[in-house]
C-alpha atoms as a PDB file:
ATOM      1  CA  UNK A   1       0.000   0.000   0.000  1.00  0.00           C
ATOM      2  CA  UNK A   2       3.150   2.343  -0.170  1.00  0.00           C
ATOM      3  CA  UNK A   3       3.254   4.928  -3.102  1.00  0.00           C
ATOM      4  CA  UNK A   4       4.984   3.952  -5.877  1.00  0.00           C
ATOM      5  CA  UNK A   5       6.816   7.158  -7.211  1.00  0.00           C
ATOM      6  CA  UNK A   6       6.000   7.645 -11.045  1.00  0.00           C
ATOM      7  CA  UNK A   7       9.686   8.602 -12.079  1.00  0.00           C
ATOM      8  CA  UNK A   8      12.118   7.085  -9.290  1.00  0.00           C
ATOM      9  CA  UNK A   9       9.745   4.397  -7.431  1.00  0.00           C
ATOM     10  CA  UNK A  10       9.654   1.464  -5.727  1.00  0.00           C
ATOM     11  CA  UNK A  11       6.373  -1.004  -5.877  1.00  0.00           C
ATOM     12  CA  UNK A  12       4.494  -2.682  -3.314  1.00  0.00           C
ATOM     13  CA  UNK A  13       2.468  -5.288  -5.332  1.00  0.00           C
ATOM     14  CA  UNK A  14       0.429  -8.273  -4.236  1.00  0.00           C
ATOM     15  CA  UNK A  15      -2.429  -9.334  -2.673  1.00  0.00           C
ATOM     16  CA  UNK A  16      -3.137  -6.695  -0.449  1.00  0.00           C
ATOM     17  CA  UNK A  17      -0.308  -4.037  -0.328  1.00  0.00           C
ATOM     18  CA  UNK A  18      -1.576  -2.595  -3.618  1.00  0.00           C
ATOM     19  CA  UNK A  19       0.503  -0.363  -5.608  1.00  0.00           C
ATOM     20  CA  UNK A  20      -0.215   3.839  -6.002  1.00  0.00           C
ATOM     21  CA  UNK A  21       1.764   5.909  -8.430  1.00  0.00           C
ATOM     22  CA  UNK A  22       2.345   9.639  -7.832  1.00  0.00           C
ATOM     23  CA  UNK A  23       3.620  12.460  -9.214  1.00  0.00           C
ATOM     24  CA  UNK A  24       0.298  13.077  -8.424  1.00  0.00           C
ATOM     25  CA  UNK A  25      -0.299   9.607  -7.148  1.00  0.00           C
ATOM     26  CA  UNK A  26      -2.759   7.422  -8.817  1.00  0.00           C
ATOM     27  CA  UNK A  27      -3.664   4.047  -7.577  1.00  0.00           C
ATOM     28  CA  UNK A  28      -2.144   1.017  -9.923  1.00  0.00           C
ATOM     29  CA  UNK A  29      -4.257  -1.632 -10.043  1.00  0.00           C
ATOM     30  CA  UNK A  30      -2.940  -5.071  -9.663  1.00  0.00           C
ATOM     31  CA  UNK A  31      -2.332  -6.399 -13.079  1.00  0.00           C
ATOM     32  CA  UNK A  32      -4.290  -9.890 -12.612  1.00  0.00           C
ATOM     33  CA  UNK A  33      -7.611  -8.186 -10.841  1.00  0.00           C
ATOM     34  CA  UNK A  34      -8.733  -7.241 -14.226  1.00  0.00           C
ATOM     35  CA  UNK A  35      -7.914 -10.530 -16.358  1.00  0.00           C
ATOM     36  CA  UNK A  36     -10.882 -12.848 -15.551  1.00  0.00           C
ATOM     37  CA  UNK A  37     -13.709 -11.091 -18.160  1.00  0.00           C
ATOM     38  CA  UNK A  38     -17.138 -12.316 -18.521  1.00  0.00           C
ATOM     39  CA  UNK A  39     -16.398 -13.968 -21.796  1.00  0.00           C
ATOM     40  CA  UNK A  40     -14.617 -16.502 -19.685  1.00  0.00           C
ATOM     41  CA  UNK A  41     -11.230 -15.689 -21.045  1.00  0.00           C
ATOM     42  CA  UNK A  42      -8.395 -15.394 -18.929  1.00  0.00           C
ATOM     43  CA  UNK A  43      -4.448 -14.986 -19.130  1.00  0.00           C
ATOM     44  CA  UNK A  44      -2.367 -18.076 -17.596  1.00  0.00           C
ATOM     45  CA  UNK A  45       1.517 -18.751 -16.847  1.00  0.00           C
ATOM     46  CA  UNK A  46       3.303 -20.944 -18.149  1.00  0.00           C
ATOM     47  CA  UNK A  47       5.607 -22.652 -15.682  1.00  0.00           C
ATOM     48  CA  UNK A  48       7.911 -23.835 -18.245  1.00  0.00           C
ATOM     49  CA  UNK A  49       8.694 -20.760 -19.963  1.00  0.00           C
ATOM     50  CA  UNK A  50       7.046 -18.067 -17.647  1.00  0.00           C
ATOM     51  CA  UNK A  51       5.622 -16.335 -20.840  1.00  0.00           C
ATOM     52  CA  UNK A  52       1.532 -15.990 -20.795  1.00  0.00           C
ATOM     53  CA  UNK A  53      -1.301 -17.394 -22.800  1.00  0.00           C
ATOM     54  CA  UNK A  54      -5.016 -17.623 -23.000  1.00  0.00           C
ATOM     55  CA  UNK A  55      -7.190 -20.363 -21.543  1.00  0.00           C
ATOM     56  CA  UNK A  56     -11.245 -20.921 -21.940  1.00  0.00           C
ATOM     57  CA  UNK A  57     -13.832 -21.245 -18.717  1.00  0.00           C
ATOM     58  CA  UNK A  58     -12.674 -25.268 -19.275  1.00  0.00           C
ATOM     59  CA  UNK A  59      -8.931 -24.525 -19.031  1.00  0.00           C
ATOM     60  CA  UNK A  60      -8.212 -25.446 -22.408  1.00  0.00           C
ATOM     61  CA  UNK A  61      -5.716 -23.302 -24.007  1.00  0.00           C
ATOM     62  CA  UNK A  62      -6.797 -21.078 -26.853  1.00  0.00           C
ATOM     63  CA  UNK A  63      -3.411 -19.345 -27.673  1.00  0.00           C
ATOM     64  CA  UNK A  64      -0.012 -20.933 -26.399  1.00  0.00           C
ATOM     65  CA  UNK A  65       2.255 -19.022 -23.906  1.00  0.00           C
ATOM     66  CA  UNK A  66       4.242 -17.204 -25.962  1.00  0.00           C
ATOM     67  CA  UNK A  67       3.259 -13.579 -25.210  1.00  0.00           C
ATOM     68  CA  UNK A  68       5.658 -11.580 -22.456  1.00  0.00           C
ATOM     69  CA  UNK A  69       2.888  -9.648 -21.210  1.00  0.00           C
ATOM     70  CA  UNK A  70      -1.164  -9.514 -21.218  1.00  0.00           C
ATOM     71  CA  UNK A  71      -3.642  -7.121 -20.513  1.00  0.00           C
ATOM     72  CA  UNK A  72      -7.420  -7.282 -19.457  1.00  0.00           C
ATOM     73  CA  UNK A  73      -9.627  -9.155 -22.212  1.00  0.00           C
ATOM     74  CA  UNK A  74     -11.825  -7.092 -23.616  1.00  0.00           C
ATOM     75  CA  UNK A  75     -14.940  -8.330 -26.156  1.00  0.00           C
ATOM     76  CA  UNK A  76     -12.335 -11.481 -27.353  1.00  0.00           C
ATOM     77  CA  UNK A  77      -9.365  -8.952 -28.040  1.00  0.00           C
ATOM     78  CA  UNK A  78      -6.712  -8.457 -25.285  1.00  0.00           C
ATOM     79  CA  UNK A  79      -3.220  -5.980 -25.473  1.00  0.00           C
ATOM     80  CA  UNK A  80      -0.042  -8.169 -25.546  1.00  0.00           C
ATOM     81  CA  UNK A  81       3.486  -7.563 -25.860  1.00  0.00           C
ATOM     82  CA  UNK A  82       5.640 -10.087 -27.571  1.00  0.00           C
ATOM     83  CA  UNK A  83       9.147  -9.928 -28.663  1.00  0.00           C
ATOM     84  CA  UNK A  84       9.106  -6.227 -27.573  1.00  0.00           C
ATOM     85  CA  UNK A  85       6.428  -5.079 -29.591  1.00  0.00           C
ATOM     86  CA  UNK A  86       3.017  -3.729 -28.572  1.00  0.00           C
ATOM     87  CA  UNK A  87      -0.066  -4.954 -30.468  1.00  0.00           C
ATOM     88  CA  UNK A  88      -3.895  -6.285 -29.353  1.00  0.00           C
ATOM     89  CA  UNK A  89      -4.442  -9.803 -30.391  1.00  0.00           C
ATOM     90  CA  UNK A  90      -7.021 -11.641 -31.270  1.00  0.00           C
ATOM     91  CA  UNK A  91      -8.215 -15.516 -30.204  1.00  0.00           C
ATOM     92  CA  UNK A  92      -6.946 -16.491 -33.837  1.00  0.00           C
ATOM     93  CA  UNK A  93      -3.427 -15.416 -32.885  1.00  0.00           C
ATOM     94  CA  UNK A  94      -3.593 -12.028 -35.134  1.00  0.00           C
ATOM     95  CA  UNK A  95      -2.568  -9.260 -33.681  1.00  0.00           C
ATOM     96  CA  UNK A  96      -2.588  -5.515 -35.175  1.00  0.00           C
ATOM     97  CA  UNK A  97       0.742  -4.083 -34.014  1.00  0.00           C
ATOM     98  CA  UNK A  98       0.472  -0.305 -32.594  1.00  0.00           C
ATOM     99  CA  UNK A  99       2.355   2.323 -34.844  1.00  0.00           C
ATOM    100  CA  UNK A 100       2.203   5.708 -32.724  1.00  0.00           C
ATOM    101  CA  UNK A 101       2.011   4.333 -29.344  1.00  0.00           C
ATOM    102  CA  UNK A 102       3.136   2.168 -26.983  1.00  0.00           C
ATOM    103  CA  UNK A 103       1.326   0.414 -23.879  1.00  0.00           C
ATOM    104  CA  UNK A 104       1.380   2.019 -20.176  1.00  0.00           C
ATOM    105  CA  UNK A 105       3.440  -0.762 -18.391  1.00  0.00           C
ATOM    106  CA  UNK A 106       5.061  -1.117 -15.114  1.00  0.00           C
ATOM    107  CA  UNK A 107       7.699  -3.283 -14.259  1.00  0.00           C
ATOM    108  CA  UNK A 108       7.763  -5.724 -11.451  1.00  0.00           C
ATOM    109  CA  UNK A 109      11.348  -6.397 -10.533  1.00  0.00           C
ATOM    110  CA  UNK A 110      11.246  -9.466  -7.849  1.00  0.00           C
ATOM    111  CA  UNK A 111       9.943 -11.534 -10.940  1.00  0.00           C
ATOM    112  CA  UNK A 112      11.451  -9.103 -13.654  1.00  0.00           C
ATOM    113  CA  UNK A 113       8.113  -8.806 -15.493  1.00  0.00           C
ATOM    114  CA  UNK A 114       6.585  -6.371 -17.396  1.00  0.00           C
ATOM    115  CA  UNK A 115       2.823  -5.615 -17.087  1.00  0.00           C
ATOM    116  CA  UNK A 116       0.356  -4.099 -18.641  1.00  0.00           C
ATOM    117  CA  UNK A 117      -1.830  -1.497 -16.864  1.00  0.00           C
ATOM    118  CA  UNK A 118      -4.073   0.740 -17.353  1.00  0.00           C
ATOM    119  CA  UNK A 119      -6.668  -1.570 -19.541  1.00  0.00           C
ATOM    120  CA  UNK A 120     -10.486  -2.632 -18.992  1.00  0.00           C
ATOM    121  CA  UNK A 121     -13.510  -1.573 -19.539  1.00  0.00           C
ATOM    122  CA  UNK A 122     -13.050  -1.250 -23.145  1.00  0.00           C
ATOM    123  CA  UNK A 123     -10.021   1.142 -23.276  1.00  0.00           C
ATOM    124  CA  UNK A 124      -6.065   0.441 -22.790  1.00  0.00           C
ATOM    125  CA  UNK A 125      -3.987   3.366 -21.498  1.00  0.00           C
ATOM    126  CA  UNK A 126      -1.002   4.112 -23.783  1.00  0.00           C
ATOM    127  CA  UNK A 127       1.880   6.654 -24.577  1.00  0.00           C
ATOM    128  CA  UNK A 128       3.366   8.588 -26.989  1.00  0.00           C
ATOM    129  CA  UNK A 129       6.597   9.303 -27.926  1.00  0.00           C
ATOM    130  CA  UNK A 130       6.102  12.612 -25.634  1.00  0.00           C
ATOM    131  CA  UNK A 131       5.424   9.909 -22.800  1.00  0.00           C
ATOM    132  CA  UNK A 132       2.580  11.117 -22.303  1.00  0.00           C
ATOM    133  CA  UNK A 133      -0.526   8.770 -21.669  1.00  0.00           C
ATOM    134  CA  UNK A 134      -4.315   8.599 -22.807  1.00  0.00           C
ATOM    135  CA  UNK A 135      -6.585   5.752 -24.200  1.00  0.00           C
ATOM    136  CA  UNK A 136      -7.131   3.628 -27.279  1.00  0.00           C
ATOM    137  CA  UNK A 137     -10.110   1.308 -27.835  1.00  0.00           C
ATOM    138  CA  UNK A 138      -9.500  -2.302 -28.773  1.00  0.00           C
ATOM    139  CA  UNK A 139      -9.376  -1.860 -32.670  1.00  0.00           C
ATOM    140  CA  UNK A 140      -6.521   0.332 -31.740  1.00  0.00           C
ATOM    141  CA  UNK A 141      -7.773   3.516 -32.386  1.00  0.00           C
ATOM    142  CA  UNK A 142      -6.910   6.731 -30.092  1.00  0.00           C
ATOM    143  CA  UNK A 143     -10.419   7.656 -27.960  1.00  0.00           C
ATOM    144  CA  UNK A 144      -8.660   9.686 -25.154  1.00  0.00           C
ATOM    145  CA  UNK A 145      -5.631  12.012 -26.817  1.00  0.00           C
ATOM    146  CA  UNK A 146      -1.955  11.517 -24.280  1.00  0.00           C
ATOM    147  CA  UNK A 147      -2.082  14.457 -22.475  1.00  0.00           C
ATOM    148  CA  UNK A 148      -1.461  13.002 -18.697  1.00  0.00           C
ATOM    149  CA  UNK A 149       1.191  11.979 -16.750  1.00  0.00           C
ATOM    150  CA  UNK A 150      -0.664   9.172 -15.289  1.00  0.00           C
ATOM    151  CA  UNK A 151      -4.021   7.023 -15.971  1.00  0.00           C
ATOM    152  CA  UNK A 152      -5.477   4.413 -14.496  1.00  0.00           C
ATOM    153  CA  UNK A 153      -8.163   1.790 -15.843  1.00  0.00           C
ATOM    154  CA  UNK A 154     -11.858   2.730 -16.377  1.00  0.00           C
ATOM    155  CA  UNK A 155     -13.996   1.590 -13.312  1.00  0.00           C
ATOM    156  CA  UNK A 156     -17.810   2.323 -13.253  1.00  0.00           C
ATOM    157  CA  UNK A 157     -17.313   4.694 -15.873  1.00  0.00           C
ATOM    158  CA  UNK A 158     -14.594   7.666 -14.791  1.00  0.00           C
ATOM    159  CA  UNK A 159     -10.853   7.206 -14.836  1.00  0.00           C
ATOM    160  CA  UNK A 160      -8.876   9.039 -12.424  1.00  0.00           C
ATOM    161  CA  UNK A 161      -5.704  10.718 -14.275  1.00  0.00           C
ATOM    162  CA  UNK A 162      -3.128  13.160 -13.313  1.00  0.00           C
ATOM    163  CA  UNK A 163      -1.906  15.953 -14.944  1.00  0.00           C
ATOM    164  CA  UNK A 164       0.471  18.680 -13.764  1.00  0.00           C
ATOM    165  CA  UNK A 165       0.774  16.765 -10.421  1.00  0.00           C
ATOM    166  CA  UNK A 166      -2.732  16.927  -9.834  1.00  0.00           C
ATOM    167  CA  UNK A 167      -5.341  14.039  -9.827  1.00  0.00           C
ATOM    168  CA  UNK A 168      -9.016  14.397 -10.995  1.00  0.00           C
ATOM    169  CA  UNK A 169     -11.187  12.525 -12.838  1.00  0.00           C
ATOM    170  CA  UNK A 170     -12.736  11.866 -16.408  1.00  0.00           C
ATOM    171  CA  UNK A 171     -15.191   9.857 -17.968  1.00  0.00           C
ATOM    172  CA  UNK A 172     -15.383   7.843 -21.238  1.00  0.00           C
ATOM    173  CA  UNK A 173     -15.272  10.659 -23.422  1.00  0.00           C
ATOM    174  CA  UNK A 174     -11.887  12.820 -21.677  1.00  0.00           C
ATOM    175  CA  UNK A 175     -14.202  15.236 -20.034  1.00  0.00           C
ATOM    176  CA  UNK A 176     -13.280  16.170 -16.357  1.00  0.00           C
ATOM    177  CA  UNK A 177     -16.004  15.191 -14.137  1.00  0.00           C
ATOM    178  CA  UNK A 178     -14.455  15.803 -11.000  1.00  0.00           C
ATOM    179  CA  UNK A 179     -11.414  18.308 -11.384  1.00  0.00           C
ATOM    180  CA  UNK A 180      -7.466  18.108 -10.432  1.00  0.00           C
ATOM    181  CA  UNK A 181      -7.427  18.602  -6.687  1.00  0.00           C
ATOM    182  CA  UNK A 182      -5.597  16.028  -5.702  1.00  0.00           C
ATOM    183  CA  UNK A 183      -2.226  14.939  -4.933  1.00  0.00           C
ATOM    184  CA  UNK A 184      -3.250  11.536  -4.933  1.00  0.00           C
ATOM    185  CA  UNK A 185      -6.222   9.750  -5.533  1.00  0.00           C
ATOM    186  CA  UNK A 186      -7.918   6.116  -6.245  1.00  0.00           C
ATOM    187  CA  UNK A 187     -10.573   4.652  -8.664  1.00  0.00           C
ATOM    188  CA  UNK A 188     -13.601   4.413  -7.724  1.00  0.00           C
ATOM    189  CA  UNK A 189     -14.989   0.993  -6.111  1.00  0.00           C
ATOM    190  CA  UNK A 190     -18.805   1.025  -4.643  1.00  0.00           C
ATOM    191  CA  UNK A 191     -19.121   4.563  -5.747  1.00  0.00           C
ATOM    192  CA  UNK A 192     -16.540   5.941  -3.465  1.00  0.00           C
ATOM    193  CA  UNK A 193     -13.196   7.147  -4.242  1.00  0.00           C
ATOM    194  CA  UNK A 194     -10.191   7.367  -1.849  1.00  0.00           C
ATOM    195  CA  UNK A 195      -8.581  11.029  -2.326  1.00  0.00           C
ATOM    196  CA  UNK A 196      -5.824  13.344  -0.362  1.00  0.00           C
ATOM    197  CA  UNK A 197      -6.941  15.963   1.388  1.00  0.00           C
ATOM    198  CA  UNK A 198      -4.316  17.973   3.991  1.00  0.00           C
ATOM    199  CA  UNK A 199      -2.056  14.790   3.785  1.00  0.00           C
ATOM    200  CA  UNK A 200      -5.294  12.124   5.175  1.00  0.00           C
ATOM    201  CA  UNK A 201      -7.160   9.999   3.083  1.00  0.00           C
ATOM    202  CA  UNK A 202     -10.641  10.525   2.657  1.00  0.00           C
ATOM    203  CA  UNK A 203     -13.143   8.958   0.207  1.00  0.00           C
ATOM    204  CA  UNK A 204     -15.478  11.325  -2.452  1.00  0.00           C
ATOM    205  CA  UNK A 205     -18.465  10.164  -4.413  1.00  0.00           C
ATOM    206  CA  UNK A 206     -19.131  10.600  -7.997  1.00  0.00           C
ATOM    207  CA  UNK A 207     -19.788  14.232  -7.505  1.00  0.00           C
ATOM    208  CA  UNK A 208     -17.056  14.952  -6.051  1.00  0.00           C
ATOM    209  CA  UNK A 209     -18.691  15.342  -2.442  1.00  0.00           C
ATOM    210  CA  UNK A 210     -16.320  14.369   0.626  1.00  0.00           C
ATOM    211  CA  UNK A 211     -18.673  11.289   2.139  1.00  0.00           C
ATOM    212  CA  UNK A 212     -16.213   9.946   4.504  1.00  0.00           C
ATOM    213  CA  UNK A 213     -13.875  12.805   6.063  1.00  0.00           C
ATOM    214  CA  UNK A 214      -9.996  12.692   5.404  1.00  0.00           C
ATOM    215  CA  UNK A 215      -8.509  10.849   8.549  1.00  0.00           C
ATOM    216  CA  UNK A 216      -6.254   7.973   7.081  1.00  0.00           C
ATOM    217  CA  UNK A 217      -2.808   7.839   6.650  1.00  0.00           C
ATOM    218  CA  UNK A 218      -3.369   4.721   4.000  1.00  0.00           C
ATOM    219  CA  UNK A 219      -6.360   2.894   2.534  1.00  0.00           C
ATOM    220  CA  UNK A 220      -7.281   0.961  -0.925  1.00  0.00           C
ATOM    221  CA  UNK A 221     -10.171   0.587  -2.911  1.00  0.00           C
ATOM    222  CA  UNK A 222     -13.876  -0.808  -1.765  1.00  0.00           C
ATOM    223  CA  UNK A 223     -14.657  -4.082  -2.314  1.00  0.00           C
ATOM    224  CA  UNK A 224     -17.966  -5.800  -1.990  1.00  0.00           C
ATOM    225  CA  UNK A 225     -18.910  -2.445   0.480  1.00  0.00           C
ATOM    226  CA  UNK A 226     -15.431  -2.907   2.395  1.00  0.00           C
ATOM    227  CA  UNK A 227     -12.303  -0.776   2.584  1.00  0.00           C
ATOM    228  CA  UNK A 228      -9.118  -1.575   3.897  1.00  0.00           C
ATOM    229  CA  UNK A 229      -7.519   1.457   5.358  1.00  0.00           C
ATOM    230  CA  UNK A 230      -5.347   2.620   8.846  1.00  0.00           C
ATOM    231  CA  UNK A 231      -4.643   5.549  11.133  1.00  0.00           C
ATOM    232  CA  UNK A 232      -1.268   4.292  11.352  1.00  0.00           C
ATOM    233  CA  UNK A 233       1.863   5.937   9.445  1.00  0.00           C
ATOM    234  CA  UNK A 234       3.799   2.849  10.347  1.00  0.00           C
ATOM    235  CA  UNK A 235       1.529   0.850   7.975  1.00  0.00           C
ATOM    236  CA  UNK A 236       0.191  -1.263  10.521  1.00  0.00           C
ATOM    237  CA  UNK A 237      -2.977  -1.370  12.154  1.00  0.00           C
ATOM    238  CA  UNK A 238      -5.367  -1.827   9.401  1.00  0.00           C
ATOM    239  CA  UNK A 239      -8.895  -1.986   9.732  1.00  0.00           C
ATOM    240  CA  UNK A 240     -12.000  -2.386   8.089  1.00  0.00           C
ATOM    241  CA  UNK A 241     -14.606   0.643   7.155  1.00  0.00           C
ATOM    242  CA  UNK A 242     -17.904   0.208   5.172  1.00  0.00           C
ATOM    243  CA  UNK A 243     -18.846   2.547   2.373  1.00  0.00           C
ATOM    244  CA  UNK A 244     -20.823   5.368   5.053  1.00  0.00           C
ATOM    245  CA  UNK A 245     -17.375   5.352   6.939  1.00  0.00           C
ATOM    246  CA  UNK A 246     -18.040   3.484  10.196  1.00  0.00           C
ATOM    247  CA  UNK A 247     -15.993   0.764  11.124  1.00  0.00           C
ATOM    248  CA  UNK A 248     -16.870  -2.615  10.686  1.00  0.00           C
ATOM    249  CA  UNK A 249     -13.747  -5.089  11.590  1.00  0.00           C
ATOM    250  CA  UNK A 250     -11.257  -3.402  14.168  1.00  0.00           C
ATOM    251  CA  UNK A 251      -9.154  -6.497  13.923  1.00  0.00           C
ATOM    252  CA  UNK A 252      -5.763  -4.072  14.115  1.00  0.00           C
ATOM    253  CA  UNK A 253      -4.605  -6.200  11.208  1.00  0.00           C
ATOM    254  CA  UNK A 254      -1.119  -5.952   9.632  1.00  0.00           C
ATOM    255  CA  UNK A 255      -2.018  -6.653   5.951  1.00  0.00           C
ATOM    256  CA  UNK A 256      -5.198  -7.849   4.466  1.00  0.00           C
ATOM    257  CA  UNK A 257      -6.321  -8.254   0.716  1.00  0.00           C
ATOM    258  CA  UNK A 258     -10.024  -7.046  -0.337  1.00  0.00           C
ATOM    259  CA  UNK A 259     -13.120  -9.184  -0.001  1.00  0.00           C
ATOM    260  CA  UNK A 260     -14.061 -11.100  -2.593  1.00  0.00           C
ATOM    261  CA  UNK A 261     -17.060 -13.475  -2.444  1.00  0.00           C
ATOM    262  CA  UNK A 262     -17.381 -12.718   1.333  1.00  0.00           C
ATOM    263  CA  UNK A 263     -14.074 -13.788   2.087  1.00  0.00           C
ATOM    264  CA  UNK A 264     -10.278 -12.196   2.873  1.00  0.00           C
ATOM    265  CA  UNK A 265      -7.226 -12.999   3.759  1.00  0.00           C
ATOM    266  CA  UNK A 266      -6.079 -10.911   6.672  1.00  0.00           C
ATOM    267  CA  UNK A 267      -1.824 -10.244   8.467  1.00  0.00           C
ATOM    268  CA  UNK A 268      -2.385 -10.738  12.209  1.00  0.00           C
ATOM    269  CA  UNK A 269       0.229 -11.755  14.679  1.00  0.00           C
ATOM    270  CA  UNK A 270       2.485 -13.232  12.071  1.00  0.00           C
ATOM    271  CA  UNK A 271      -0.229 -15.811  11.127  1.00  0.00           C
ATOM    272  CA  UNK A 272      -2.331 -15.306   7.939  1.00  0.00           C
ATOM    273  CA  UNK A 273      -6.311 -16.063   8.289  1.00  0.00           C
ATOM    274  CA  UNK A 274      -9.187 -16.566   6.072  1.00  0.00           C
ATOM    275  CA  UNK A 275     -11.754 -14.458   7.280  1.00  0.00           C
ATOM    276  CA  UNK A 276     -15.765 -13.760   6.827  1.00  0.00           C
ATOM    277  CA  UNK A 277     -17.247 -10.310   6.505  1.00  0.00           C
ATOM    278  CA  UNK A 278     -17.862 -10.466  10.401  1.00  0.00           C
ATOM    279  CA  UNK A 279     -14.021 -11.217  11.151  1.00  0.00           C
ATOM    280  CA  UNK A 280     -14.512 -15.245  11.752  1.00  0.00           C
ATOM    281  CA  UNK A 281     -11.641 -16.836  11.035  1.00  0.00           C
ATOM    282  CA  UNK A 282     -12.206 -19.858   8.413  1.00  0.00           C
ATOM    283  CA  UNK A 283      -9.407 -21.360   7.255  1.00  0.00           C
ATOM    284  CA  UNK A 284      -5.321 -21.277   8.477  1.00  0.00           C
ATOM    285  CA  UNK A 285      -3.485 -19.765   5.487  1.00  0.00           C
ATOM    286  CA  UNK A 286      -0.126 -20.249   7.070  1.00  0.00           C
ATOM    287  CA  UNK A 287       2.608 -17.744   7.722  1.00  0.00           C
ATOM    288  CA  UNK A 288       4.127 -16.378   4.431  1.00  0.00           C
ATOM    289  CA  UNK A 289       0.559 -16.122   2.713  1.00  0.00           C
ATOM    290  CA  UNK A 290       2.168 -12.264   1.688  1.00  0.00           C
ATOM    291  CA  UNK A 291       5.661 -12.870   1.491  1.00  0.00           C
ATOM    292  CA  UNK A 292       6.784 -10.968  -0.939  1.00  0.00           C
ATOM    293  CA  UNK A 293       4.123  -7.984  -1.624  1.00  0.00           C
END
């Protein structure tokens, strides 16, 4: 959950301990929460030659590993880089190479791979030659001109951007729905948005309207009406809000992941937990459950 600095940065990536960029800082979404698509597509590793392919709902592969990097699946189309080159395939294998741009990627160095972000909902985020980033739709063509430092993926329709060192927010079309405010800022999950105000995390709503008041030193996105986020500057005590602000799990937890289908996977004591949306614990997940992020 530690910013990740857009020009000299470090990244804190995994389950939980999601990575933010800023220059402005924008949230990065992790690159696998947007692979699984409702076409029943999704992106796969191989453990032979770490490259990534495509598999069907049934597992069977529909294109080989052979790609370096893959992006969200989008309408049977997906960004991939292969060999160095940018392009969006197709489940046939074709892929229509970009000309004037190049993907927004970020590079994870424990594993030394390259991913792209920035993609779903129908757009991938991409640069010019200027390095600067906006959005092409999946026949390739430019939707959003690069005029940003900084994008992240469409969710529920706005995309929060940064420009001059400032974060706001634009829709599907480029126009600024909520304006640059902010030194750092969040997509929006359940409505709600996690912004900087005076140096504390608060959360805004599609308006722009402060609905939960800036008192967190660090926080995440909402998932399934639950927010990670803590007091703490030490990046420990973590704790659970719901979407009105009011705490709901005060488990003083030391790393926890969102919910997803009820369930999380919480840092507590040393020990890693499954846990239920009232804080039962479910299942022993061991003691290394986030090494690494």
């Amino acid at each position: 959950m530690k910013p990740l600095i857009l020009l000299a940065f470090t990244l804190a990536f995994g389950s939980s301990t999601q990575a933010q960029i800023t220059t402005a800082s924008i949230a990065i979404q992790q690159p696998l929460d947007f692979i699984i698509q409702p076409d029943s597509l999704y992106s796969y590793q191989s453990y032979i030659n770490g490259k990534w392919g495509v598999k069907n709902k049934q597992g069977r592969i529909v294109l080989s590993a052979r790609y370096e990097s893959i992006g969200a699946i989008h309408d049977y189309k997906f960004p991939v880089i292969i060999n160095g080159y940018h392009g969006i395939a197709d489940t046939n294998g074709k892929i229509t190479w970009l000309k004037k741009y190049t993907f927004s990627t970020i590079h994870w160095e424990p594993s030394d791979e390259t991913f792209i972000q920035g993609s779903g909902g129908g757009y991938i985020a991409v640069k010019d030659k200027n390095e600067k980033t906006g959005f092409i739709n999946y026949d390739g063509m430019l939707i959003i001109p690069c005029k940003y430092q900084a994008v992240e993926p469409f969710s529920e329709g706005l995309s929060c951007v940064s420009k001059d060192s400032l974060c706001g927010f634009i829709d599907v079309t480029g126009k600024t729905v909520i304006p640059f405010y902010y030194k750092s800022a969040h997509s929006f999950q359940n409505d709600r948005a996690a912004v900087l105000i005076n140096n504390k995390y608060g959360f805004i709503d599609k308006t722009g309207k402060v609905v939960i008041p800036a008192r967190f030193e660090h926080t995440w996105c909402f998932s399934e009406g639950l927010c990670l986020v803590t007091k703490s500057v030490n990046y420990t005590d973590f704790y659970f809000i719901d979407t009105n602000g009011k705490t709901v799990l005060n488990g003083k937890y030391d790393d926890a992941e969102k919910f997803t289908h009820g369930k999380a996977v919480i840092l507590q004591n040393g020990k890693c937990w499954q846990i239920d949306k009232t804080g039962k614990k479910l299942k022993y997940m061991g003691t290394d459950y986030f090494q690494g992020c």
